[in-house]
C-alpha atoms as a PDB file:
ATOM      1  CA  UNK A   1     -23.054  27.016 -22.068  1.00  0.00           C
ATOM      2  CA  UNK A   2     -21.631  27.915 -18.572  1.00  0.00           C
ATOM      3  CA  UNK A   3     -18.076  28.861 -18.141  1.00  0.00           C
ATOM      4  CA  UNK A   4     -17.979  29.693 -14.615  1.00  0.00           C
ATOM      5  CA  UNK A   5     -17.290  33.125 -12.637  1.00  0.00           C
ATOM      6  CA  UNK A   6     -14.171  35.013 -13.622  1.00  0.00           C
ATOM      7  CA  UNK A   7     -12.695  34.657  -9.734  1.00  0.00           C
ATOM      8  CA  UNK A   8     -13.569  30.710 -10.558  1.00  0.00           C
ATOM      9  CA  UNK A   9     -11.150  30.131 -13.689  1.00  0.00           C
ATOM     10  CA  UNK A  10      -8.783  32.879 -12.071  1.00  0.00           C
ATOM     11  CA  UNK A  11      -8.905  30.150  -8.807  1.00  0.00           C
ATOM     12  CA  UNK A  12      -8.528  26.855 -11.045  1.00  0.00           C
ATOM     13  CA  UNK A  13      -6.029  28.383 -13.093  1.00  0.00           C
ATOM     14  CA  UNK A  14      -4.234  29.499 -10.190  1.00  0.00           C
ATOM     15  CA  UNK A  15      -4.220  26.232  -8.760  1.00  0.00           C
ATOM     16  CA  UNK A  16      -2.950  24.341 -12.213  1.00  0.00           C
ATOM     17  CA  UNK A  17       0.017  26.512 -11.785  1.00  0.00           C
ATOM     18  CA  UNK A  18       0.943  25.391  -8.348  1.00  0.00           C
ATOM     19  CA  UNK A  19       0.184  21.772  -9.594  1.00  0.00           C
ATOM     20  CA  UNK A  20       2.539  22.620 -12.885  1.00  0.00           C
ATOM     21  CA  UNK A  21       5.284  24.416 -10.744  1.00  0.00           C
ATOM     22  CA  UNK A  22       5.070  21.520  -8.457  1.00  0.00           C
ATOM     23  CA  UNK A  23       5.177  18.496 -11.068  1.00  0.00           C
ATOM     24  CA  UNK A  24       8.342  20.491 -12.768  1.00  0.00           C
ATOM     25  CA  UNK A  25      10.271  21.444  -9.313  1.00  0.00           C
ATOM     26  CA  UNK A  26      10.103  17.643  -8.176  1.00  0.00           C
ATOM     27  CA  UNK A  27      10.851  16.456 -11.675  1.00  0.00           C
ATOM     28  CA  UNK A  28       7.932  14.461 -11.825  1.00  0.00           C
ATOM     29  CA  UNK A  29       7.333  11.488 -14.883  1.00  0.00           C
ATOM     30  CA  UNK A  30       3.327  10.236 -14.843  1.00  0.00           C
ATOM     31  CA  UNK A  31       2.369   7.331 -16.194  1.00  0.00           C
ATOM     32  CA  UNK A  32       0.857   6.426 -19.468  1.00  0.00           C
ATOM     33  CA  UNK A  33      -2.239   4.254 -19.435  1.00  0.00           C
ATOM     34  CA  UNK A  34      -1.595   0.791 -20.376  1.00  0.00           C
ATOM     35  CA  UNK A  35      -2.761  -2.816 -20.370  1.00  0.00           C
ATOM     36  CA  UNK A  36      -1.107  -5.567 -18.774  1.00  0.00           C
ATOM     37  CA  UNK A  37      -1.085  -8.628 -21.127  1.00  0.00           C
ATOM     38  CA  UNK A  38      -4.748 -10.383 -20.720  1.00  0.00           C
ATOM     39  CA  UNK A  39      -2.976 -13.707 -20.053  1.00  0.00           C
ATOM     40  CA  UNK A  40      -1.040 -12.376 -17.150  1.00  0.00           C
ATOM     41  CA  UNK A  41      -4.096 -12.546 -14.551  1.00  0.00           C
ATOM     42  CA  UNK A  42      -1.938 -11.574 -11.552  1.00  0.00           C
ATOM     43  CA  UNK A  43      -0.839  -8.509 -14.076  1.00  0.00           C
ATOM     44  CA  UNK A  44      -4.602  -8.002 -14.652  1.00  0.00           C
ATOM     45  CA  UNK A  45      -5.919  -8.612 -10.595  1.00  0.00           C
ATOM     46  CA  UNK A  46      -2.944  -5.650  -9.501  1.00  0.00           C
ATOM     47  CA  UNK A  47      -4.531  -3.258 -12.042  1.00  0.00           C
ATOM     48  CA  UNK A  48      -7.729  -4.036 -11.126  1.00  0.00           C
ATOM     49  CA  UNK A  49      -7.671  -3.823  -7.516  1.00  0.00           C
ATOM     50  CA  UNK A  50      -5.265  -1.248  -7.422  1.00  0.00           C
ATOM     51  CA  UNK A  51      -7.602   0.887  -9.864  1.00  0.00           C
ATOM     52  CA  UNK A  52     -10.830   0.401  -7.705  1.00  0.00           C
ATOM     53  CA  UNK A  53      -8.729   1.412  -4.797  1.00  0.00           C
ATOM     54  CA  UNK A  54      -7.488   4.983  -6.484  1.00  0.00           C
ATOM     55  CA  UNK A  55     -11.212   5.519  -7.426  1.00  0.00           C
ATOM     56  CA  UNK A  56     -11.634   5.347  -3.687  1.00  0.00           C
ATOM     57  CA  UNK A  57      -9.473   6.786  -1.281  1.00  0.00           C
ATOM     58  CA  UNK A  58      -9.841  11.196  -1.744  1.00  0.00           C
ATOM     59  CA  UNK A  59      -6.941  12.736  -3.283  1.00  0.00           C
ATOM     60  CA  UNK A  60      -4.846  12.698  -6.007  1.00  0.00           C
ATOM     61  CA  UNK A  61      -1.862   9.290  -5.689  1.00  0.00           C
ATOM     62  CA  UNK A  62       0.681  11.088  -8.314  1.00  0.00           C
ATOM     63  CA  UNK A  63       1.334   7.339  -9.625  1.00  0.00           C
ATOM     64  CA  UNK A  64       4.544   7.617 -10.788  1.00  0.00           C
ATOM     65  CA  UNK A  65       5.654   6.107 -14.642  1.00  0.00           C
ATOM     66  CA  UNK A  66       6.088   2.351 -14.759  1.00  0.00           C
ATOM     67  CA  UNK A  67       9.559   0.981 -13.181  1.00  0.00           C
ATOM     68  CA  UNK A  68      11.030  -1.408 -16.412  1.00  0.00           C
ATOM     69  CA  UNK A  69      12.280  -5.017 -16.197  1.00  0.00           C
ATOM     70  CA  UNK A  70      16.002  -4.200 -15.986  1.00  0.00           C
ATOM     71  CA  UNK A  71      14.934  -1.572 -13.112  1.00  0.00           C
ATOM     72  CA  UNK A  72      13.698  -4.941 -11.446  1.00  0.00           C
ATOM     73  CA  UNK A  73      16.414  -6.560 -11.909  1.00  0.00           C
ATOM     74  CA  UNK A  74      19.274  -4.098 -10.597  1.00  0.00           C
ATOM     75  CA  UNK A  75      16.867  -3.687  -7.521  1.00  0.00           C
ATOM     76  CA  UNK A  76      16.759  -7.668  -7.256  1.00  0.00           C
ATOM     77  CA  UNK A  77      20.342  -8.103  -7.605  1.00  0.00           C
ATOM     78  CA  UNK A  78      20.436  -5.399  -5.043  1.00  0.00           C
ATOM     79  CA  UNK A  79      18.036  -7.481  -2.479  1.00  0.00           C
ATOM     80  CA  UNK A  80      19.001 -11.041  -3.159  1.00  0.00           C
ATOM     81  CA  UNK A  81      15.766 -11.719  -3.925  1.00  0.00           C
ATOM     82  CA  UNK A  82      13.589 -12.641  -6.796  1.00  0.00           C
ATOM     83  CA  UNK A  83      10.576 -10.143  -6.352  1.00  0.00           C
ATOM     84  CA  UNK A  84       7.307 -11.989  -5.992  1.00  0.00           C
ATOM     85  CA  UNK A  85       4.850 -11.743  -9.043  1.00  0.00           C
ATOM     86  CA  UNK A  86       2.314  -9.247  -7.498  1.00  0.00           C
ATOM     87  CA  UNK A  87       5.269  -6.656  -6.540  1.00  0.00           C
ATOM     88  CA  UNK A  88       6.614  -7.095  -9.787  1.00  0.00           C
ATOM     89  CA  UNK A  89       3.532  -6.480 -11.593  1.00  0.00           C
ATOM     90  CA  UNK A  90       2.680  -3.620  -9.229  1.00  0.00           C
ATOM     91  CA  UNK A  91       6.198  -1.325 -10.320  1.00  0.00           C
ATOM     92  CA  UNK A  92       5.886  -2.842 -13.967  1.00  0.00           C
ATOM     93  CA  UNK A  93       2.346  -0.750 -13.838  1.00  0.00           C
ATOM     94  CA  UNK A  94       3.828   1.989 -11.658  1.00  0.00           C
ATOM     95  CA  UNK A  95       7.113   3.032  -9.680  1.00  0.00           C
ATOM     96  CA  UNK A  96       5.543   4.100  -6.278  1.00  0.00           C
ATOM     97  CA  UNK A  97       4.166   7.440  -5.919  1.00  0.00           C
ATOM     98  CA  UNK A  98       5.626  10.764  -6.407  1.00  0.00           C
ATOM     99  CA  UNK A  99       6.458  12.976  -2.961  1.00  0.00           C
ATOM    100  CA  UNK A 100       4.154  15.688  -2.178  1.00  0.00           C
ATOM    101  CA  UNK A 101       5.466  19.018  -0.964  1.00  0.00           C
ATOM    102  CA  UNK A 102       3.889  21.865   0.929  1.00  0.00           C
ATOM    103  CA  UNK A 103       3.759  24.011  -2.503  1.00  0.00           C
ATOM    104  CA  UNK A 104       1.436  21.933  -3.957  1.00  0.00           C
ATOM    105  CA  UNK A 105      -2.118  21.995  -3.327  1.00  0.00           C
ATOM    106  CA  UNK A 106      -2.982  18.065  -4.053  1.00  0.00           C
ATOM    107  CA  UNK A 107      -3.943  16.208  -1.179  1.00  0.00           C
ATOM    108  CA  UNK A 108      -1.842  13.089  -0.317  1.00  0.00           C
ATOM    109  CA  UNK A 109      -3.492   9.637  -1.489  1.00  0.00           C
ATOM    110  CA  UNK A 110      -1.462   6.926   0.158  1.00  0.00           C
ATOM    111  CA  UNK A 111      -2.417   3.985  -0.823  1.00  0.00           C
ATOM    112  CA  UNK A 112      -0.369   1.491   1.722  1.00  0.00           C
ATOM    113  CA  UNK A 113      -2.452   2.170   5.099  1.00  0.00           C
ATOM    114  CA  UNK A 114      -2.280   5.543   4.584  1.00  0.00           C
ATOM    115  CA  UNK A 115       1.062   6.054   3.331  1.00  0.00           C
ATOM    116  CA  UNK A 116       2.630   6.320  -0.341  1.00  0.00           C
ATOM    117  CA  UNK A 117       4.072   3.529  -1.759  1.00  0.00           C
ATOM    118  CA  UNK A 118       7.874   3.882  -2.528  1.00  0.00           C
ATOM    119  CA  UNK A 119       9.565   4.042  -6.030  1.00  0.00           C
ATOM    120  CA  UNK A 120      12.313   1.088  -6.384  1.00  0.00           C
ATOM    121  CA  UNK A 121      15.550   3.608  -5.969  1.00  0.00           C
ATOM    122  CA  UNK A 122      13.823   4.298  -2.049  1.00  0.00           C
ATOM    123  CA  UNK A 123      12.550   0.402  -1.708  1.00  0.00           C
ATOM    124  CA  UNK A 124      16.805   0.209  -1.916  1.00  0.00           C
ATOM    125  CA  UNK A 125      18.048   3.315   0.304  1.00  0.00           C
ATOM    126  CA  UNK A 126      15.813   2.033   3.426  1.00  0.00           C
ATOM    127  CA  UNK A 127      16.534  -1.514   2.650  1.00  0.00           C
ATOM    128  CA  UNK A 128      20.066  -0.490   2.709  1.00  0.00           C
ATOM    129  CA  UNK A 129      19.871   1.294   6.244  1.00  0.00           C
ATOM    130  CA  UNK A 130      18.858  -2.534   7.776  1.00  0.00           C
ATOM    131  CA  UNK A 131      21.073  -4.425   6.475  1.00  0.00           C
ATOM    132  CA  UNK A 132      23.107  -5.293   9.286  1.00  0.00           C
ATOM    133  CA  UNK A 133      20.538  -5.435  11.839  1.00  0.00           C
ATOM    134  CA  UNK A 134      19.365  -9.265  11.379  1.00  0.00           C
ATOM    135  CA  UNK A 135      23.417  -9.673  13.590  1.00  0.00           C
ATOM    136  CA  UNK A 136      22.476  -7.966  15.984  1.00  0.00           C
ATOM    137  CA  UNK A 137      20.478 -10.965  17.985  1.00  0.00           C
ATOM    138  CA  UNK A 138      20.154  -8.790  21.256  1.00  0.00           C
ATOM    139  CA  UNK A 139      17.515  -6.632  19.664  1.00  0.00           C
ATOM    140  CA  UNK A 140      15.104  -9.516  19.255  1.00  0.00           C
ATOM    141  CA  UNK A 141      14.053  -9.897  22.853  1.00  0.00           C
ATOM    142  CA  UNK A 142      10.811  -8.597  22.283  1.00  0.00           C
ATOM    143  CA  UNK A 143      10.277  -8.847  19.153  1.00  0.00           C
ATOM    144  CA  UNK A 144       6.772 -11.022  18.287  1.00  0.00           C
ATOM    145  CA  UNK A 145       4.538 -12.118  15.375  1.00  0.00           C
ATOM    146  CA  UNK A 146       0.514 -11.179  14.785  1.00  0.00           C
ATOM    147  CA  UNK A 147      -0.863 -14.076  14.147  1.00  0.00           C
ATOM    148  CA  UNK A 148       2.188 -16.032  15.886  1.00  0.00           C
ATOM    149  CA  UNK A 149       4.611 -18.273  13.980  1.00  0.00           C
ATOM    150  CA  UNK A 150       4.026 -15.941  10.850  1.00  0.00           C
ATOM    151  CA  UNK A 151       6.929 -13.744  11.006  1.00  0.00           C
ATOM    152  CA  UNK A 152      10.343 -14.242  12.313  1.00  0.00           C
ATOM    153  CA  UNK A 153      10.634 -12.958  16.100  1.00  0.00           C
ATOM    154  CA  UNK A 154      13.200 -10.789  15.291  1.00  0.00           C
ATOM    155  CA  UNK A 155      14.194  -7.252  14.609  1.00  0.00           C
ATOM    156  CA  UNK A 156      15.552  -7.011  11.482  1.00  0.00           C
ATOM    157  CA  UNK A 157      15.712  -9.541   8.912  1.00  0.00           C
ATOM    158  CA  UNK A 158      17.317  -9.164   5.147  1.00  0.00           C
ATOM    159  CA  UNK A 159      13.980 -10.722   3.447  1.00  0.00           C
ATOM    160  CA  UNK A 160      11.603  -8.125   4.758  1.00  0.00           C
ATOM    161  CA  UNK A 161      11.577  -5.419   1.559  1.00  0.00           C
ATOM    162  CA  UNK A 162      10.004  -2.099   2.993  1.00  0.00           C
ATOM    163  CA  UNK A 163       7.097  -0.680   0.587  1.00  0.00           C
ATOM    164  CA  UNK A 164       6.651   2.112   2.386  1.00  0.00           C
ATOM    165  CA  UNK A 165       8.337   4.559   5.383  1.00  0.00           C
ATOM    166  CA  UNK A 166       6.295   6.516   7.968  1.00  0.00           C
ATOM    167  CA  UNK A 167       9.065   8.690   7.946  1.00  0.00           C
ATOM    168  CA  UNK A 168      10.165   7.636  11.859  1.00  0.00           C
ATOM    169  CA  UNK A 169      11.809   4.452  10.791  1.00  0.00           C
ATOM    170  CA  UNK A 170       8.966   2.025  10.681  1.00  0.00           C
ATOM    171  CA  UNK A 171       7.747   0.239   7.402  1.00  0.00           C
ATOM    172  CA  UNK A 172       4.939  -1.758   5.736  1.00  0.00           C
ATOM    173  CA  UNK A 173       6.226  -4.235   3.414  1.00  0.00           C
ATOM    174  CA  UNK A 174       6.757  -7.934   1.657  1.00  0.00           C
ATOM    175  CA  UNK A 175       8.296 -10.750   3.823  1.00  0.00           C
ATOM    176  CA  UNK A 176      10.405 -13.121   1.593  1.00  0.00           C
ATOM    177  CA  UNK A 177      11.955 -15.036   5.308  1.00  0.00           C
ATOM    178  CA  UNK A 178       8.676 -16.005   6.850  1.00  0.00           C
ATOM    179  CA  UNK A 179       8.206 -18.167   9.853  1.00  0.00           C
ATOM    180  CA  UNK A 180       7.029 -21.460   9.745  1.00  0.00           C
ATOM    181  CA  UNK A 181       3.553 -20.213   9.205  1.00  0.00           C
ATOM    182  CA  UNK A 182       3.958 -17.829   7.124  1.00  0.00           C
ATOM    183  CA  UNK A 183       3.892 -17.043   3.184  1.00  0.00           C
ATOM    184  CA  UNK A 184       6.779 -15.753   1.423  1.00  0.00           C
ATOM    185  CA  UNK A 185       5.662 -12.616   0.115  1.00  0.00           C
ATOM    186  CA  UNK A 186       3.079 -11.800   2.693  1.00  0.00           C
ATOM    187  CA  UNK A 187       2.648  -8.153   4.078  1.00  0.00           C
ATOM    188  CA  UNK A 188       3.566  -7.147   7.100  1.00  0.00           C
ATOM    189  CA  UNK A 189       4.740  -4.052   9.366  1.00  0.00           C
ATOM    190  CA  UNK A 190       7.975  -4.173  10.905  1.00  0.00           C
ATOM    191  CA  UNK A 191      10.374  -1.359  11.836  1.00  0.00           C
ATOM    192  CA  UNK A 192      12.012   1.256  14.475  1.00  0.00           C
ATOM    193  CA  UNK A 193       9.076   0.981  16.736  1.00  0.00           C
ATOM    194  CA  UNK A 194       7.320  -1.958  15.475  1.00  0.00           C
ATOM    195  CA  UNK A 195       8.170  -4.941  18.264  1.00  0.00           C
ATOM    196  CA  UNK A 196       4.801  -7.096  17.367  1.00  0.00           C
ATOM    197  CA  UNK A 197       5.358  -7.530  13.340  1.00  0.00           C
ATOM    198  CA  UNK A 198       1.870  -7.880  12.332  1.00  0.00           C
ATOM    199  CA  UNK A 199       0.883  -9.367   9.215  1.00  0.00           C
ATOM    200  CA  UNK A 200      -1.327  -7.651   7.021  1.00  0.00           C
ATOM    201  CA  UNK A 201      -2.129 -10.445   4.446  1.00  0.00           C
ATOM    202  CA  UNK A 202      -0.889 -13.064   2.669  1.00  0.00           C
ATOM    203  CA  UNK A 203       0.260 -10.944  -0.900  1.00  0.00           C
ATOM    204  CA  UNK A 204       0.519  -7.617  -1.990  1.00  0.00           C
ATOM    205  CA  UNK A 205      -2.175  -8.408  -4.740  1.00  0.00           C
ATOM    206  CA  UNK A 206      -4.642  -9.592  -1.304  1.00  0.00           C
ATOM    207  CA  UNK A 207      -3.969  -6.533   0.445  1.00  0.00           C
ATOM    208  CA  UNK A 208      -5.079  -4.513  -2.527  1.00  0.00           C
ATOM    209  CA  UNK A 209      -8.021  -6.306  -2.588  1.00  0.00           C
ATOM    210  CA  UNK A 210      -8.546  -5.868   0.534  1.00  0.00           C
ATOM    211  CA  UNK A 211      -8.078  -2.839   0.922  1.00  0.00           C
ATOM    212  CA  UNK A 212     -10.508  -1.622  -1.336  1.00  0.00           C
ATOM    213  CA  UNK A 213     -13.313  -3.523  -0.179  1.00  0.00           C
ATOM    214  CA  UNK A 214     -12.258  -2.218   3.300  1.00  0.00           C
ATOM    215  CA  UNK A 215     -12.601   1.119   2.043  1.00  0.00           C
ATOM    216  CA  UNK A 216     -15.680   0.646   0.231  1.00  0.00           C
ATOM    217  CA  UNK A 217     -17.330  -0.693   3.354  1.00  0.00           C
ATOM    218  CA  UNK A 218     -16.360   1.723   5.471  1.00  0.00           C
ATOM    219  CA  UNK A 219     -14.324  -0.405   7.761  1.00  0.00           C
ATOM    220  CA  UNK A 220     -11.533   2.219   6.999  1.00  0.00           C
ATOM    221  CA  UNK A 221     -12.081   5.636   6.530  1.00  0.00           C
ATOM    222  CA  UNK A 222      -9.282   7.576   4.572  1.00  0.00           C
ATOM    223  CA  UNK A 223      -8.745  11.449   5.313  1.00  0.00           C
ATOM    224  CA  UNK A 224      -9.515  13.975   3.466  1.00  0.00           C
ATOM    225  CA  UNK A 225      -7.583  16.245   5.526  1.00  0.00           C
ATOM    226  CA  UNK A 226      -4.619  16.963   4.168  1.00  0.00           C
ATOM    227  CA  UNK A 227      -2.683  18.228   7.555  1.00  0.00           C
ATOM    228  CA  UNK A 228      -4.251  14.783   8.979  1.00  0.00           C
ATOM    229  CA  UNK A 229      -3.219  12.175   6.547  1.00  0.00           C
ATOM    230  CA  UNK A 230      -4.035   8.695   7.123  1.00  0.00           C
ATOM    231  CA  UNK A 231      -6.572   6.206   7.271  1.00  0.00           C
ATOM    232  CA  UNK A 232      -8.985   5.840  10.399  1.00  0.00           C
ATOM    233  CA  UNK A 233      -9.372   2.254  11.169  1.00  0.00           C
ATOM    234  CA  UNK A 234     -11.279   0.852  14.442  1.00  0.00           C
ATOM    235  CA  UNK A 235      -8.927  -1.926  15.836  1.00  0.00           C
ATOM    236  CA  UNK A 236      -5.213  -3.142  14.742  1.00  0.00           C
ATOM    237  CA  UNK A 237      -4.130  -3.733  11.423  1.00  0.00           C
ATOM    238  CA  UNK A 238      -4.125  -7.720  11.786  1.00  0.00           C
ATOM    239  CA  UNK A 239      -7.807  -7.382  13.291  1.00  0.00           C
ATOM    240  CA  UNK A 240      -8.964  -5.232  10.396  1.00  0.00           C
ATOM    241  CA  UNK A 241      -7.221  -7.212   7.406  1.00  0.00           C
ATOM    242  CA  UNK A 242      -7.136 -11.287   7.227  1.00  0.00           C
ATOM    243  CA  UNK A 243      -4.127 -12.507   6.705  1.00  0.00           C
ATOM    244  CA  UNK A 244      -4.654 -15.631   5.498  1.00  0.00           C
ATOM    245  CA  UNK A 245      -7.478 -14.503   2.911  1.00  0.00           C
ATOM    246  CA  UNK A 246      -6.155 -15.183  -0.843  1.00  0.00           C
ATOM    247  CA  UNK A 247      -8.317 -14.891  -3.397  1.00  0.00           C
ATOM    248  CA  UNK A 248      -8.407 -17.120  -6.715  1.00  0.00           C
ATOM    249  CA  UNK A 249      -9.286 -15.150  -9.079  1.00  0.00           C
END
C-alpha cells in the first residue's frame, strides 16, 4: 500500500489547514446531501443540471447549506415577488456559494458565467441598493434589450432579482417585469454598466442546462486560473446561450 512521500502528506495536510482555518474564519455551513422529492421534477431537473455542471467547471463551488422555506418567504416579502419554481428549488437545495478569500487555497468555481451565485441575505442587500432607480426615467435613454422586446428598455426595474454581482455594480439575474416578449423569470444581465440587457435564457433551470452542455462542449471554457477567474466564451452571452430554448423534461 502507498502512502505517499513525507513532504506529500506534510503538503496536503498543510493545505487542509488553510481550507479548515478558512471554512472556520468565514463561518462557513456546507450542505448535507439530499433528495428533492421525486415528484417535484423541476426540484429533480435543478439538482440534476446543477450537479453535472459542478462535476464540470475546475474548482471547488463551496455550495453553501440549503436556504429553508420561511428564508424564502422573508426574502419574498422583501421583493414583492413570488420566487419562480426553479429559483426556489435552486436555494431550497443550496443558499448561493460561500466567499472565497485570499487565505484559502481553493480555486473559485462560479457557477453563474463565471461568477458565484449569491446567498438570499446578498440577493436582498443589492436588490436593496436599486430600488429607487426604476424613477429615475432619464437613465433609460440608452438602455436596450438582446433579443429586442424581451426586457424592459430601462435602467433599473424592481422585478429584476440580481443572482449574482461582478463586484462593479453589474448583475446576472431573474426578470419577473419582462417586456412583451419576454418570460417572467427569464435570465438576464443588467446593471451599472450593462446598457444592452441581454437575455441569457428563458429560466434559471434552462440556463443550468445550458450551461453545462456549453461547458461540456467546449463552447465555454472555465479557468482554472485562480488570479484569472471566469469563463472564456467566443461571442456575447445572448449569441452563446438561446434564450428561448426550454426544455420539457
Amino acid at each position: 500500500m502507498t502512502h505517499g512521500r513525507p513532504s506529500d502528506r506534510r503538503a496536503l495536510g498543510a493545505r487542509r489547514s488553510l481550507i479548515e482555518k478558512a471554512d472556520r474564519r468565514e463561518g462557513r455551513r456546507y450542505a448535507e446531501p439530499m433528495t428533492p422529492d421525486p415528484s417535484d421534477t423541476t426540484a429533480v431537473r435543478v439538482q440534476a443540471a446543477l450537479d453535472r455542471l459542478v462535476g464540470l467547471v475546475p474548482g471547488d463551488p463551496l455550495l453553501r447549506a440549503p436556504a429553508t422555506e420561511r428564508d424564502l418567504a422573508v426574502a419574498e416579502a422583501h421583493l414583492g415577488h413570488r420566487l419562480p419554481e426553479d429559483v426556489r428549488a435552486l436555494y431550497l437545495l443550496h443558499d448561493g456559494q460561500h466567499p472565497y478569500s485570499a487565505q484559502d487555497p481553493r480555486f473559485a468555481a462560479g457557477l453563474v458565467v463565471g461568477q458565484p451565485f449569491l446567498p438570499l441575505t446578498d440577493v436582498l442587500a443589492q436588490w436593496d441598493q436599486w430600488d429607487g432607480f426604476e424613477a429615475q426615467e432619464d437613465m433609460d435613454e440608452f438602455a436596450s434589450s438582446t433579443p429586442q422586446g424581451f426586457v424592459q428598455p430601462k435602467y433599473a426595474v424592481r422585478g429584476w432579482i440580481p443572482l449574482t454581482h461582478d463586484g462593479g455594480g453589474n448583475h446576472v439575474g431573474v426578470d419577473l417585469d419582462p417586456a412583451a416578449a419576454g418570460t417572467v423569470g427569464q435570465v438576464i444581465t443588467f446593471g451599472r454598466d450593462d446598457d444592452e440587457h441581454q437575455v441569457i435564457a428563458p429560466s434559471l433551470l434552462s440556463y443550468l442546462e445550458q450551461a453545462a452542455d456549453l461547458v461540456a462542449a467546449g463552447t465555454i471554457v472555465p479557468s482554472d486560473e485562480q488570479d484569472e477567474p471566469g469563463w472564456a466564451i467566443t461571442g456575447t452571452l445572448s449569441t452563446v446561450f438561446d434564450a428561448t430554448a426550454e426544455r420539457t423534461g
